[in-house]
N, C-alpha and C. Protein backbone atom coordinates (compact mmCIF):
# COMPACT_ATOMS: atom_id res chain seq x y z
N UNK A 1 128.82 98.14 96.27
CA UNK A 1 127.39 98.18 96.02
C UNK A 1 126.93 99.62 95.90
N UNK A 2 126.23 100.02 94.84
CA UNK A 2 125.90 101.02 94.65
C UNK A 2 123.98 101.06 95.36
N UNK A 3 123.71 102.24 95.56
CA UNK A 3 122.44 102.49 95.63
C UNK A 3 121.36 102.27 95.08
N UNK A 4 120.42 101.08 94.88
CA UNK A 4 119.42 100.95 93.81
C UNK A 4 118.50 101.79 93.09
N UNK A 5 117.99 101.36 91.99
CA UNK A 5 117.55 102.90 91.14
C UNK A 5 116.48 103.30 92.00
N UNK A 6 115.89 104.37 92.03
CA UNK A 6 114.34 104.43 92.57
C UNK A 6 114.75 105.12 94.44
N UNK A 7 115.42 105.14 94.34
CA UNK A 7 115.90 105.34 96.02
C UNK A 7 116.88 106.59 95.70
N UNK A 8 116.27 108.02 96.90
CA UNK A 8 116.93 109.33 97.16
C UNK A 8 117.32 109.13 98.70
N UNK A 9 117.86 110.40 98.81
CA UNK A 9 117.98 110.39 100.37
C UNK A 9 116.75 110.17 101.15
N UNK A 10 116.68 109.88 102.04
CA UNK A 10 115.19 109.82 103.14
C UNK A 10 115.03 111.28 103.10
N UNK A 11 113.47 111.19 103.21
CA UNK A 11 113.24 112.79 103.62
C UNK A 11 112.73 112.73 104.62
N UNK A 12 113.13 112.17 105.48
CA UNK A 12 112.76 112.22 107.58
C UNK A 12 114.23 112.09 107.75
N UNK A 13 114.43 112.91 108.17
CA UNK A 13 115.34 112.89 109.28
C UNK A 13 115.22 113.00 110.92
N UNK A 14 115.79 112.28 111.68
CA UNK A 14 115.84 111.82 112.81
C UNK A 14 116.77 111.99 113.65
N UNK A 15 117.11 112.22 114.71
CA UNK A 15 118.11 112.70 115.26
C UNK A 15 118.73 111.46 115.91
N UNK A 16 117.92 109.86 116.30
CA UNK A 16 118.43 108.50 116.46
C UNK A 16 119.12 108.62 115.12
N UNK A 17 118.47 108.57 113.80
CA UNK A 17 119.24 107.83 113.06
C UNK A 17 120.44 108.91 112.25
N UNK A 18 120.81 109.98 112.99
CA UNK A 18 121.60 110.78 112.02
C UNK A 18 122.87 110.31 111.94
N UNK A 19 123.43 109.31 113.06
CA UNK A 19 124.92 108.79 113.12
C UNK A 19 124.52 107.43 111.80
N UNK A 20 123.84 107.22 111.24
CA UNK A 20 123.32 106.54 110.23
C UNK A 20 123.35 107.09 109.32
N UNK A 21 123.11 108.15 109.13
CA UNK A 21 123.26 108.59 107.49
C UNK A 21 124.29 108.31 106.76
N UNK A 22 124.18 107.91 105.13
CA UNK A 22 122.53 108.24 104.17
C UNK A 22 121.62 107.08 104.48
N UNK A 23 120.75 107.39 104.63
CA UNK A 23 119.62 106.35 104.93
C UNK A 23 118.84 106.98 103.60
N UNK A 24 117.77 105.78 103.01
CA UNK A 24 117.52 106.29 101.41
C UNK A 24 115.63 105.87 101.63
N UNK A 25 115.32 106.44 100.76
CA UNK A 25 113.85 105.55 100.88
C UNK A 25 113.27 105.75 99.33
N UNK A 26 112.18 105.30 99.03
CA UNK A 26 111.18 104.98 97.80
C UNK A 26 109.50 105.08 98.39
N UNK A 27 108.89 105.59 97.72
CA UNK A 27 107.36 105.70 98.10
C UNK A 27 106.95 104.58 96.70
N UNK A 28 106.40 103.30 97.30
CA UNK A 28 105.79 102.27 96.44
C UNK A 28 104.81 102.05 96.51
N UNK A 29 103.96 101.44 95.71
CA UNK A 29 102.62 101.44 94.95
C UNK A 29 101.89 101.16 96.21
N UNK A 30 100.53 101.51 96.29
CA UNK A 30 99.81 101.40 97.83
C UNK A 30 100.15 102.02 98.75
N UNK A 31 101.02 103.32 99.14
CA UNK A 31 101.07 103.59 99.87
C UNK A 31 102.09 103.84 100.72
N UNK A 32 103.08 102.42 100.44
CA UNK A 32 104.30 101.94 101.13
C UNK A 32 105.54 102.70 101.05
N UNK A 33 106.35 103.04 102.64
CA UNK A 33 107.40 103.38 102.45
C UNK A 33 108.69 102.30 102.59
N UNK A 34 109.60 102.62 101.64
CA UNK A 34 110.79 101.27 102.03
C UNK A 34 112.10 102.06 101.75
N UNK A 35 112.47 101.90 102.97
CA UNK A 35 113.85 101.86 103.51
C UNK A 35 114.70 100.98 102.89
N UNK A 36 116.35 102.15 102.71
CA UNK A 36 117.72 100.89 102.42
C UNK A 36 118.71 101.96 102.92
N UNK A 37 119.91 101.33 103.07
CA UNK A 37 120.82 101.90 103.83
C UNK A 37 121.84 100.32 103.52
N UNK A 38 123.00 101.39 102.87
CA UNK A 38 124.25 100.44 102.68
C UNK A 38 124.75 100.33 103.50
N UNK A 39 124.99 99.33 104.59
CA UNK A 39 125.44 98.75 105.81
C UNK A 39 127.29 99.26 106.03
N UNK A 40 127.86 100.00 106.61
CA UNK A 40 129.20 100.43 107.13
C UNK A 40 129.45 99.91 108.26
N UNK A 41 130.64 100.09 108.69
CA UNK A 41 131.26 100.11 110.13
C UNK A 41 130.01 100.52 111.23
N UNK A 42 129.60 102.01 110.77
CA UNK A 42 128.70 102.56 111.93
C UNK A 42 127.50 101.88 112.39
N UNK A 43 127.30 100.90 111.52
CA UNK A 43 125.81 100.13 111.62
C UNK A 43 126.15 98.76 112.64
N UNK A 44 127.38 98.35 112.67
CA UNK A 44 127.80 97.11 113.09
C UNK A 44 127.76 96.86 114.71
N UNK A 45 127.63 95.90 115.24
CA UNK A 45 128.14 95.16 116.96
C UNK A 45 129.36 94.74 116.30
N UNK A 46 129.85 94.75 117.67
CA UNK A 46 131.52 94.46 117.86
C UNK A 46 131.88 92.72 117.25
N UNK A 47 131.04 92.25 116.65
CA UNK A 47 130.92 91.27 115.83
C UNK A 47 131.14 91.54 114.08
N UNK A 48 130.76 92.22 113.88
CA UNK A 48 130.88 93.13 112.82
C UNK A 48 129.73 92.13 111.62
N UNK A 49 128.38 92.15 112.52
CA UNK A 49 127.30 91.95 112.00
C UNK A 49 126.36 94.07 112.31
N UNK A 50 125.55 94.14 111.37
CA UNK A 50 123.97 95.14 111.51
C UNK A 50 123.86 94.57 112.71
N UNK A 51 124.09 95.99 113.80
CA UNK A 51 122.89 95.68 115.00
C UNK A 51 121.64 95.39 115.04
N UNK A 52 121.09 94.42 115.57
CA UNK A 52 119.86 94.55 115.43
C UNK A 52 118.79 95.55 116.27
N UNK A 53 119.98 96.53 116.85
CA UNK A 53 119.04 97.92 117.11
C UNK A 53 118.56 98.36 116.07
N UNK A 54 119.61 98.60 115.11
CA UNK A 54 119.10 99.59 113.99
C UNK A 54 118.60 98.41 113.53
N UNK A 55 118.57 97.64 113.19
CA UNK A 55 117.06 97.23 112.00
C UNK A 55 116.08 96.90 112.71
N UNK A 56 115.76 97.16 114.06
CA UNK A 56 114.11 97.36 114.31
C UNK A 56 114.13 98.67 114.66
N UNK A 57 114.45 99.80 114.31
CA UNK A 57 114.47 101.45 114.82
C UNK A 57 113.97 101.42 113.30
N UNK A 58 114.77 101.10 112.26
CA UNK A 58 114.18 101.63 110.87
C UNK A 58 113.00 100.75 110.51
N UNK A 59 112.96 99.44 110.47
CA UNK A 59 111.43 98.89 110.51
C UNK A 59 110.52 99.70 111.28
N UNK A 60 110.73 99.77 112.63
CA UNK A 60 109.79 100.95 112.72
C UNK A 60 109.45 102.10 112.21
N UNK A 61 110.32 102.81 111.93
CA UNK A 61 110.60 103.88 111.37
C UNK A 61 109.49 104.01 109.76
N UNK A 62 110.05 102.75 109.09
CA UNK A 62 109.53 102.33 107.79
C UNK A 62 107.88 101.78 107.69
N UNK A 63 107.62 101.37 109.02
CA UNK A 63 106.29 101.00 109.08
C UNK A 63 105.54 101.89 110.00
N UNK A 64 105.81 102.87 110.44
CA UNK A 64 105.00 103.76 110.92
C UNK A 64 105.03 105.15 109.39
N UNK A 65 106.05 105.22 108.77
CA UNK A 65 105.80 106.01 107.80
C UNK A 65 104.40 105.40 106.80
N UNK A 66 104.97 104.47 106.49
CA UNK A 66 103.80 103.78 105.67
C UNK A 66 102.74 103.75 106.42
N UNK A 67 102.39 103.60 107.77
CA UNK A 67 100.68 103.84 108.43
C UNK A 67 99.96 105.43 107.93
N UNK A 68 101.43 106.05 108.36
CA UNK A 68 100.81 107.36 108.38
C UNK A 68 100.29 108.01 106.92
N UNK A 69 101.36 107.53 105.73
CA UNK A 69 101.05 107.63 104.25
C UNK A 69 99.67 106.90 104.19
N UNK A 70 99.16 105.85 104.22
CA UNK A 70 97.55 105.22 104.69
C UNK A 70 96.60 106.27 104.85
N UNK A 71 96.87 107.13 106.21
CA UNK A 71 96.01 107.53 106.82
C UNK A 71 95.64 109.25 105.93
N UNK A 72 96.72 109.55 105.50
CA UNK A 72 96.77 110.51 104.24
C UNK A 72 96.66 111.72 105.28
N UNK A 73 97.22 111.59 106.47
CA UNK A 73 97.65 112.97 107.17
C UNK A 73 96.08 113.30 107.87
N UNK A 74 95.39 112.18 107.76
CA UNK A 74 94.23 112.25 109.27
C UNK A 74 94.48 111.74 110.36
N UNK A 75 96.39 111.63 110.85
CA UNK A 75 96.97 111.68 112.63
C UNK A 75 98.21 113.08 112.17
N UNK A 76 97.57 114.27 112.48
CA UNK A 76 98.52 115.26 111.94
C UNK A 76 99.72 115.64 112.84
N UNK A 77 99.59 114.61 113.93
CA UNK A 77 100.48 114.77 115.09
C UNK A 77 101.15 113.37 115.48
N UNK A 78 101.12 112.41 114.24
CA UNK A 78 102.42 112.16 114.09
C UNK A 78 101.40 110.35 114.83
N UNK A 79 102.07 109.79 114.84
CA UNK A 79 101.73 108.02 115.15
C UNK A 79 102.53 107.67 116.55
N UNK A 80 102.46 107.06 117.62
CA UNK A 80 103.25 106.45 118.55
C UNK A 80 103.50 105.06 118.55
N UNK A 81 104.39 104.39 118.59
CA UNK A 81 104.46 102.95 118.55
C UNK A 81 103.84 102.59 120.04
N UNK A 82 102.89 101.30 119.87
CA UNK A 82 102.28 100.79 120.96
C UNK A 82 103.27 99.53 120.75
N UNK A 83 103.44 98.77 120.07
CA UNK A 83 103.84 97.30 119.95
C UNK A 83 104.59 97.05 118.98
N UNK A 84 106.02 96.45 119.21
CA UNK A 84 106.91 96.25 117.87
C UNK A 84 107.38 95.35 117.84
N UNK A 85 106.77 94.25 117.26
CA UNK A 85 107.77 93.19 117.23
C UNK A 85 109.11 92.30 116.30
N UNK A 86 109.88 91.68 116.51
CA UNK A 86 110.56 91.56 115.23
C UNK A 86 111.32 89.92 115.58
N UNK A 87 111.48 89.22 114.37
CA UNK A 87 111.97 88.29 114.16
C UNK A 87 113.39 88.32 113.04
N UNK A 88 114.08 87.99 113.58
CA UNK A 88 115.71 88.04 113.28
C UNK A 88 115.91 86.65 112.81
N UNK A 89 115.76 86.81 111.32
CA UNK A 89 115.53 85.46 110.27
C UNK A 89 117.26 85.07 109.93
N UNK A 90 118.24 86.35 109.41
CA UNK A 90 119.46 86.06 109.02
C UNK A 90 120.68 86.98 109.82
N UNK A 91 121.78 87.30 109.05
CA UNK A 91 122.77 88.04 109.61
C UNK A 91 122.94 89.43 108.44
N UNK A 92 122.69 90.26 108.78
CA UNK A 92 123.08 91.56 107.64
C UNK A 92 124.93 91.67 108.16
N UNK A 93 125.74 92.32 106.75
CA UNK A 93 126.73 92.25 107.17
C UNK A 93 127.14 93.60 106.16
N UNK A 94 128.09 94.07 106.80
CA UNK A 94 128.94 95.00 106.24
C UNK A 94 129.39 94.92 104.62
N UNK A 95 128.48 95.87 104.17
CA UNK A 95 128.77 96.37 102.92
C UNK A 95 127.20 95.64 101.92
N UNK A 96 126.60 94.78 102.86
CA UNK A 96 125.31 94.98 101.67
C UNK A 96 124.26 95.64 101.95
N UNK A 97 123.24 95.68 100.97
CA UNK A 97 122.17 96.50 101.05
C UNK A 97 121.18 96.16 101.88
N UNK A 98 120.65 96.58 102.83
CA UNK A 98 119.70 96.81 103.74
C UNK A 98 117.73 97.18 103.32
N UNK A 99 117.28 96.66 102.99
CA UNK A 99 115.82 97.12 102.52
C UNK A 99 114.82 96.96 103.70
N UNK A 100 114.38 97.86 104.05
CA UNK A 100 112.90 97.45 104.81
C UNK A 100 111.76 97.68 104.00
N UNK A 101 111.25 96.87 103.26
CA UNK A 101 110.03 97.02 102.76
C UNK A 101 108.51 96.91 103.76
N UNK A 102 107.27 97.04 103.46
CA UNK A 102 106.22 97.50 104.29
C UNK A 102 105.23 97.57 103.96
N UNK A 103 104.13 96.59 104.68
CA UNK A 103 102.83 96.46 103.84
C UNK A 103 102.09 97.22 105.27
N UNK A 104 101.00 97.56 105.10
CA UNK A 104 100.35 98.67 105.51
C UNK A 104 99.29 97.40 105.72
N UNK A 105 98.65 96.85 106.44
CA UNK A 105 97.47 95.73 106.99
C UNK A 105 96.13 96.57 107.66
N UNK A 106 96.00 97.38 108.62
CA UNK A 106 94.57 97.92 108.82
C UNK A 106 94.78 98.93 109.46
N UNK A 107 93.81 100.17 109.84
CA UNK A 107 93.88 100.90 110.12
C UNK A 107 92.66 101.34 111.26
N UNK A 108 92.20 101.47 112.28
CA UNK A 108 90.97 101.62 113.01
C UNK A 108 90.91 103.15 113.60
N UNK A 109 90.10 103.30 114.40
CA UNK A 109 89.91 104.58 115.21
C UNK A 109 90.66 104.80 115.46
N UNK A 110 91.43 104.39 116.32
CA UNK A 110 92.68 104.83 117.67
C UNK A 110 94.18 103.97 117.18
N UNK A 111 94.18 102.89 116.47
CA UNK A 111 95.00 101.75 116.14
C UNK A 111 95.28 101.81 114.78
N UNK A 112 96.60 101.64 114.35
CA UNK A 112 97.15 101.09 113.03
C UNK A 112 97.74 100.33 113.15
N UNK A 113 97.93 98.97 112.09
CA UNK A 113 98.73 97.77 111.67
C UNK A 113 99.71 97.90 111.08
N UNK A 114 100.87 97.48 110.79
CA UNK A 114 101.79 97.22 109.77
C UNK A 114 102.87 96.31 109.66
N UNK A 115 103.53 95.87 108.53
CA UNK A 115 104.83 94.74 108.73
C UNK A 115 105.22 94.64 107.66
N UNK A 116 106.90 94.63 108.42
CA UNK A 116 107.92 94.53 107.52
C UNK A 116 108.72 93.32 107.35
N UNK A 117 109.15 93.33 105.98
CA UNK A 117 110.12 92.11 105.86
C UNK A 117 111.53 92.81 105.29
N UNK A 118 112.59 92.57 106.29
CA UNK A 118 113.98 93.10 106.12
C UNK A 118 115.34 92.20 105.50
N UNK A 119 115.32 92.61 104.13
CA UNK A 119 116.54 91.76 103.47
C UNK A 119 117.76 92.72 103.51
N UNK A 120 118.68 91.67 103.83
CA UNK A 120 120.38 91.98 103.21
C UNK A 120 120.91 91.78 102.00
N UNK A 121 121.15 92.07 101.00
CA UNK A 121 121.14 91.36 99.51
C UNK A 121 120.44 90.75 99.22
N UNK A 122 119.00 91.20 99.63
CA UNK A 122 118.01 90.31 98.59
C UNK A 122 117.75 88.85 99.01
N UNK A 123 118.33 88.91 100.59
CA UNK A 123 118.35 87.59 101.29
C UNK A 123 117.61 87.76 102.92
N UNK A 124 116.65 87.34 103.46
CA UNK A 124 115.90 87.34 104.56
C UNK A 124 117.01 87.78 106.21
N UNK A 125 116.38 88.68 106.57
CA UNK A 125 117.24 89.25 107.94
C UNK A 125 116.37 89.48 108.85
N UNK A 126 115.20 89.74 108.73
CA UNK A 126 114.02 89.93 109.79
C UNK A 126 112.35 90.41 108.86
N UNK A 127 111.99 89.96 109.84
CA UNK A 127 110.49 90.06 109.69
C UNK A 127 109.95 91.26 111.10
N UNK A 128 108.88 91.87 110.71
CA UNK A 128 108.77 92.85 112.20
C UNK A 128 106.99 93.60 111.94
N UNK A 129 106.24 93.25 112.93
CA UNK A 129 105.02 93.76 112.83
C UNK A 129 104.80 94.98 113.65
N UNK A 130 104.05 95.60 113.42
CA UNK A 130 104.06 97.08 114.59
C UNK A 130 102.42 97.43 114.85
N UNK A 131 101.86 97.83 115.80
CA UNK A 131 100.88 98.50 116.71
C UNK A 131 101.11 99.91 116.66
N UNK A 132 100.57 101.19 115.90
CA UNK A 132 100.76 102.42 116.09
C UNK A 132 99.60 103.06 116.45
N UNK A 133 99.67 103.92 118.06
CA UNK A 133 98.75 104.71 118.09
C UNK A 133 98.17 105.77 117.29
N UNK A 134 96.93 105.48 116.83
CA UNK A 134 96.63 107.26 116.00
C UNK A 134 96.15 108.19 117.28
N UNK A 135 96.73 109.26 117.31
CA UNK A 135 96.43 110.26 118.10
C UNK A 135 95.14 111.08 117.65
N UNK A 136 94.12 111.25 119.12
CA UNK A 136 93.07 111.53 118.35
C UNK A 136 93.09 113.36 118.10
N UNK A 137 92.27 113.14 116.99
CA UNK A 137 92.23 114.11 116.33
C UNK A 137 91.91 115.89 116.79
């Protein structure tokens, strides 16, 4: 499996996800950031399924980028996760493509919304909503 068109390296880097790299992303219409990452050995439980650490670290990851793209850099110190939740729909497996896509839902004073839906080939692996603090200004 090659890399889909439209997708470079991520430009966040992270020091959780550097035993992960290449991790790839796309800036899509509205705002949205979406994550993919071709699933290896390094991603796997001793099952040799995607941990489901890493696919709620990058859903987060993917839906706090997209709050903060929203907010257009009025939390200049960055978002905190208050609440993350996630639902583990399928099994991701070694060697397909990984997408976290990310809709951006509301934004308030102190509070941002967001949620992701996470496919393996284009096939359902989790769903995941998030609570991000905006730090005040």
């Amino acid at each position: 499996m090659t890399v889909p068109d439209g997708f470079e390296r991520h430009f966040r880097q992270s020091r959780i996800t550097d035993p992960w790299e290449p991790i790839y992303s796309r800036r899509a219409p509205g705002e949205a950031i979406i994550l993919g990452l071709l699933a290896t050995e390094a991603h796997a439980n001793s099952r040799g399924f995607v941990h489901g650490g890493l696919i709620a670290t990058l859903a987060d990851n993917a839906m706090g980028l997209s709050c903060h793209e929203h907010l257009q850099g009025a939390a200049p110190a960055g978002l905190v996760t208050v609440s993350l939740s996630l639902d583990y729909l399928g099994i991701a497996r070694i060697g397909q493509w990984l997408e976290f896509s990310t809709t951006f839902v509301k934004a308030g004073r102190s509070l941002c919304f967001a949620q992701a839906f996470v496919t393996a080939d284009d096939k359902p692996c989790a769903r995941a909503n998030a609570t991000f603090s905006i730090p005040a200004r």
